[in-house]
Protein backbone atom coordinates (compact mmCIF):
# COMPACT_ATOMS: atom_id res chain seq x y z
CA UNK A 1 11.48 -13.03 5.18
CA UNK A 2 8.63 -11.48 7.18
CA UNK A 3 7.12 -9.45 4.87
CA UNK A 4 5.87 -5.94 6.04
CA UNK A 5 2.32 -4.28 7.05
CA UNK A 6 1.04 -2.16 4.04
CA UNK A 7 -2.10 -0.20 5.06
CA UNK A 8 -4.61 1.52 2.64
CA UNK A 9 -7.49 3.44 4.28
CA UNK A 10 -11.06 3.97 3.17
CA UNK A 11 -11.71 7.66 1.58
CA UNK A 12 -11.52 10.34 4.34
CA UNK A 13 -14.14 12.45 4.41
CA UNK A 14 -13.38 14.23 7.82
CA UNK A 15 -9.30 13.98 8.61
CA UNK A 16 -10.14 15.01 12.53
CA UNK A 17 -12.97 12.50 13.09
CA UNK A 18 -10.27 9.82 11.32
CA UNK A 19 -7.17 10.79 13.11
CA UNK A 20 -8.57 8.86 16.23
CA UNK A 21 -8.90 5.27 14.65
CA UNK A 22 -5.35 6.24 12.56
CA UNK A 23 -3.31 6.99 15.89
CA UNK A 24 -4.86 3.74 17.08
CA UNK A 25 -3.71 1.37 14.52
CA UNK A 26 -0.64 3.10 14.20
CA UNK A 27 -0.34 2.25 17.87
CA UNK A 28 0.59 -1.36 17.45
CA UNK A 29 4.07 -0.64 15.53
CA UNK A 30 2.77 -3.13 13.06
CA UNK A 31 3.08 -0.75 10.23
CA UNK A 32 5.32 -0.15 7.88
CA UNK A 33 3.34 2.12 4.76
CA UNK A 34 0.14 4.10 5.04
CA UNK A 35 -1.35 4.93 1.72
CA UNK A 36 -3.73 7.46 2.61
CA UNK A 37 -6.78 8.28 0.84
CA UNK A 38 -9.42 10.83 0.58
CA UNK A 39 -13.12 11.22 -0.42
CA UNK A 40 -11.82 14.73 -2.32
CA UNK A 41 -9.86 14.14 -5.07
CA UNK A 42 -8.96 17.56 -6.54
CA UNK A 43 -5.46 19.22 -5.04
CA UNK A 44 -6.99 21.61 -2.91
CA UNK A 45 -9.69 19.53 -1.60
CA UNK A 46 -6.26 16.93 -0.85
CA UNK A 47 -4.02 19.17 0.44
CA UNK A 48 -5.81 19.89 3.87
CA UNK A 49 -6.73 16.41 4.98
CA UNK A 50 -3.18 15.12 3.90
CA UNK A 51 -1.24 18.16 5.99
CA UNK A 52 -3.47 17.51 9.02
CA UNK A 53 -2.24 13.50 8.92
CA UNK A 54 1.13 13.12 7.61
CA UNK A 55 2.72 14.30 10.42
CA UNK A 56 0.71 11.64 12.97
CA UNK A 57 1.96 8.77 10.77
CA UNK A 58 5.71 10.00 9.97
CA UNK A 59 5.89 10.35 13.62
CA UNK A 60 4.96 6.99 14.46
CA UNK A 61 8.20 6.15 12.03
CA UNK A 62 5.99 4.75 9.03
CA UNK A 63 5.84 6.02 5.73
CA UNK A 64 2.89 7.79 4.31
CA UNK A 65 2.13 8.07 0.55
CA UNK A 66 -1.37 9.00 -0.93
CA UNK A 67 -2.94 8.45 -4.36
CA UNK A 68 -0.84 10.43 -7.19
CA UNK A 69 -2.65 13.77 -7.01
CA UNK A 70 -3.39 16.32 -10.21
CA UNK A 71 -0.17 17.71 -9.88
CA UNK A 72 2.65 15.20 -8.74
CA UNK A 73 4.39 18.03 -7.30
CA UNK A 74 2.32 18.27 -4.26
CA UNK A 75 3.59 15.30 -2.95
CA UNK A 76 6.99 16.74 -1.99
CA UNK A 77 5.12 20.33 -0.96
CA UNK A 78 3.18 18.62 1.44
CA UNK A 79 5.93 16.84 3.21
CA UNK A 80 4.91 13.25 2.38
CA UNK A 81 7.16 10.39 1.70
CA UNK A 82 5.73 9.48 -1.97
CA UNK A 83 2.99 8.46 -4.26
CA UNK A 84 0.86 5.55 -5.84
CA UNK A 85 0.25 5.59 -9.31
CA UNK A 86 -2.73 3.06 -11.17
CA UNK A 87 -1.11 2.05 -14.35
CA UNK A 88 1.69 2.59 -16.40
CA UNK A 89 1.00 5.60 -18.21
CA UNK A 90 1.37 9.53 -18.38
CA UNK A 91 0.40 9.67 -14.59
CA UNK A 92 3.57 7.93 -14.21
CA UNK A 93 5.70 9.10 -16.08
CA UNK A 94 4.68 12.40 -14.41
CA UNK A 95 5.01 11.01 -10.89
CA UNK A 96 8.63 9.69 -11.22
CA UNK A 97 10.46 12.96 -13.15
CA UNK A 98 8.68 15.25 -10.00
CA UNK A 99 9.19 12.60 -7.04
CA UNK A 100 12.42 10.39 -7.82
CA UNK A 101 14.92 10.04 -6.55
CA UNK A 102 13.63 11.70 -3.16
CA UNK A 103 10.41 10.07 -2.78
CA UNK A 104 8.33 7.04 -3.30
CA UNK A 105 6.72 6.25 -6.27
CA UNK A 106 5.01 2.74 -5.97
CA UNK A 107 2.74 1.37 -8.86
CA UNK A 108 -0.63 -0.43 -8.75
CA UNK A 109 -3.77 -0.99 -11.55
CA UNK A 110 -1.54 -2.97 -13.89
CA UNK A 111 -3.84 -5.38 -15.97
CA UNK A 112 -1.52 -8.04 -17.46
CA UNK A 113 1.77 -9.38 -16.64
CA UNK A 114 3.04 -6.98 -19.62
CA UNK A 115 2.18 -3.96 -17.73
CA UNK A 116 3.85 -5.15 -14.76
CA UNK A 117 7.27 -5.78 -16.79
CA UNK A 118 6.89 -2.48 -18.19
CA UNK A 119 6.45 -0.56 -14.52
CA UNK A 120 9.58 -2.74 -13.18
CA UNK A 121 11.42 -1.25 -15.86
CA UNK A 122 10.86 2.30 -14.52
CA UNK A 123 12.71 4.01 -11.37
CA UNK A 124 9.73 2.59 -9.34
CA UNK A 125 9.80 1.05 -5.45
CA UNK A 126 6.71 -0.91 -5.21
CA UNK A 127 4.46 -3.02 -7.53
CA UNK A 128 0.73 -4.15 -6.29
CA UNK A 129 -1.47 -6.78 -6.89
CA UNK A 130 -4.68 -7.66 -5.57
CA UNK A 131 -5.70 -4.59 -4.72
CA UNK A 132 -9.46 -3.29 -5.28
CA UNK A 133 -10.25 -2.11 -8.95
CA UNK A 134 -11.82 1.11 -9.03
CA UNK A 135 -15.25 -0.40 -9.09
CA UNK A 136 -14.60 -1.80 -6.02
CA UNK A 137 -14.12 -5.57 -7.15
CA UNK A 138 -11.68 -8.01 -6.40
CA UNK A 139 -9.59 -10.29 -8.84
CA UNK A 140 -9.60 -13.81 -7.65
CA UNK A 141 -7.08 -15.13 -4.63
CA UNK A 142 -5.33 -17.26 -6.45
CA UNK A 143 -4.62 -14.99 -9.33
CA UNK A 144 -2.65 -12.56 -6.83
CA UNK A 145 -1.29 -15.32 -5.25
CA UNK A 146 0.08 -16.51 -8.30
CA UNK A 147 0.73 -12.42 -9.78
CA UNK A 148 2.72 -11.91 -6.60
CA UNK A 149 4.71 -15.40 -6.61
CA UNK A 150 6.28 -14.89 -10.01
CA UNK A 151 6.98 -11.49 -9.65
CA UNK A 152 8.63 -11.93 -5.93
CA UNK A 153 10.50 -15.04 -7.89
CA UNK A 154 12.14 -13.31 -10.61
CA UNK A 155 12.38 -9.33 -9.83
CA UNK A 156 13.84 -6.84 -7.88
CA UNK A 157 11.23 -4.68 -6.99
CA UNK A 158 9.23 -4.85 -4.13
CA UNK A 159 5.80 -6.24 -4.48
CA UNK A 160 3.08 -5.53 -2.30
CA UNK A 161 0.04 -8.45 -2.18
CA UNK A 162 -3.49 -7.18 -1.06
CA UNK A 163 -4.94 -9.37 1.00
CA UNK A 164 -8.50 -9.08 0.76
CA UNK A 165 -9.23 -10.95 4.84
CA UNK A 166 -6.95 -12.16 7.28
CA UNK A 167 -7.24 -15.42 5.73
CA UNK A 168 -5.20 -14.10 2.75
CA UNK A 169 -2.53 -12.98 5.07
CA UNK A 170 -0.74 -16.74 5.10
CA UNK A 171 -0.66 -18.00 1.28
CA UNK A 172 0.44 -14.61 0.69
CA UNK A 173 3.42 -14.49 2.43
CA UNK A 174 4.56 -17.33 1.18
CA UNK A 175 4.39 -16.04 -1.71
CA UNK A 176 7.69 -14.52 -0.69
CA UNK A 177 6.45 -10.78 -1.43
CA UNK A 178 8.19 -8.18 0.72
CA UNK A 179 4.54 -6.19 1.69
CA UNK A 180 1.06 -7.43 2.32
CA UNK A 181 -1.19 -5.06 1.93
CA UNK A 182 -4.51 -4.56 4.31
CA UNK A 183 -7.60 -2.60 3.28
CA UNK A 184 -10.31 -0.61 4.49
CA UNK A 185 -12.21 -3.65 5.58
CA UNK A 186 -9.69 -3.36 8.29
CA UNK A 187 -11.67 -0.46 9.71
CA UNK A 188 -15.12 -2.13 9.80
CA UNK A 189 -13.93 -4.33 12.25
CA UNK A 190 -15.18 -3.64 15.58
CA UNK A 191 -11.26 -3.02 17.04
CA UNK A 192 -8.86 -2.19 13.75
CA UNK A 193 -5.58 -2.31 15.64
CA UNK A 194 -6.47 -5.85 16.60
CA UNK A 195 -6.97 -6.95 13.13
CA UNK A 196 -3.02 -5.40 12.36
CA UNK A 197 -1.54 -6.75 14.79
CA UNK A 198 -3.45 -10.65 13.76
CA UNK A 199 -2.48 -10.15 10.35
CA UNK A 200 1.30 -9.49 11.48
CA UNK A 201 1.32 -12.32 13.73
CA UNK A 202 0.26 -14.59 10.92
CA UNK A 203 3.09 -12.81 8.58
CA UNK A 204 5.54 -14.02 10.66
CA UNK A 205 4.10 -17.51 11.56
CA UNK A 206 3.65 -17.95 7.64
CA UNK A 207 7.13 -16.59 7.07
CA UNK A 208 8.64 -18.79 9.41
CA UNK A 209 7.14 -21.94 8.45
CA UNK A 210 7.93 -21.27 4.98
CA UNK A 211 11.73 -20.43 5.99
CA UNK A 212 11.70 -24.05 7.92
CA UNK A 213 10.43 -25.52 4.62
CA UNK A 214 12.83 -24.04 2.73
């Protein structure tokens, strides 16, 4: 299994001066998700920059979530296809009785392998690991490598890896998880789009090899 492009974008301060480098990545059909994410986080400060870009990457036939904002509800008045939610609490629970079944509701944050169980319990479509915490660290490779493995081993739900380079791309896919997520370091390389389309060619070179070992 070739497991699909997941990207999350820095903050957006300016939704015009970002559409540019968005239509560009979104240009190499590598893409499957686009978590977007903004430098405002009330509602209102949300609700422009997300109308201005949903459209660009809906038409470009790839799904576009954002951060779970103040009031879940937005989601679906704004048109986009769902949500991400850090942790498995009210925020939640909040997110899946105003989004399901219509729209996504995926699920990141989760500390311990506890947390996870409890989110795959719920009506949720995507679990992450890996991804930054909201200091801006990192937990260690081989601790999402091995998060991702048992949970793509034993559940049903899809889970989404974050790989923090394009050297992460290859261990994990073969960690057999159905998304591998790609950050904003993507867009402080000098050409973004490249960068996609490397990491998808290594996807499928990964997946491959580990079908063939299989």
């Amino acid at each position: 299994m070739i497991p699909q492009i997941f990207l999350i974008t820095p903050a957006i301060e300016d939704a015009l001066a970002f559409r540019p480098q968005l239509e560009k990545v979104l240009s190499t059909q590598a893409l499957a998700v686009v978590l977007l994410r903004f430098a405002g986080k009330s509602d209102a400060e949300v609700k422009g920059p997300a109308t201005a870009l949903r459209a660009l990457v809906q038409d470009a036939g790839v799904a576009a979530l954002i951060e779970a904002p103040q009031d879940a509800r937005l989601v679906a008045r704004l048109g986009l296809d769902g949500a991400q939610v850090s942790g498995v609490g009210e925020a939640l629970s909040e997110a899946l009785s105003s989004l399901k079944p219509d729209r996504i509701v995926g699920v990141a944050g989760v500390k311990s392998r506890h947390d996870a169980m409890e989110a795959g319990e719920r009506d949720i479509d995507y679990l992450m690991f890996g991804e930054p915490r909201p200091d801006g660290s990192l937990p260690a490779l081989a601790q999402t490598i091995e998060r991702a493995e048992w949970w793509a081993g034993i559940f049903n739900v899809p889970c989404v890896a974050y790989a923090p380079d394009i050297e992460a791309v290859e261990p994990l896919t073969a960690t057999g998880a159905e998304f591998v997520a790609l950050g904003e370091w993507v867009f402080a390389a000098p050409d973004p789009a490249e960068v996609i389309a490397e990491a998808r060619r290594r996807a499928k070179a990964a997946a491959l090899a580990r079908a063939e070992a299989s």
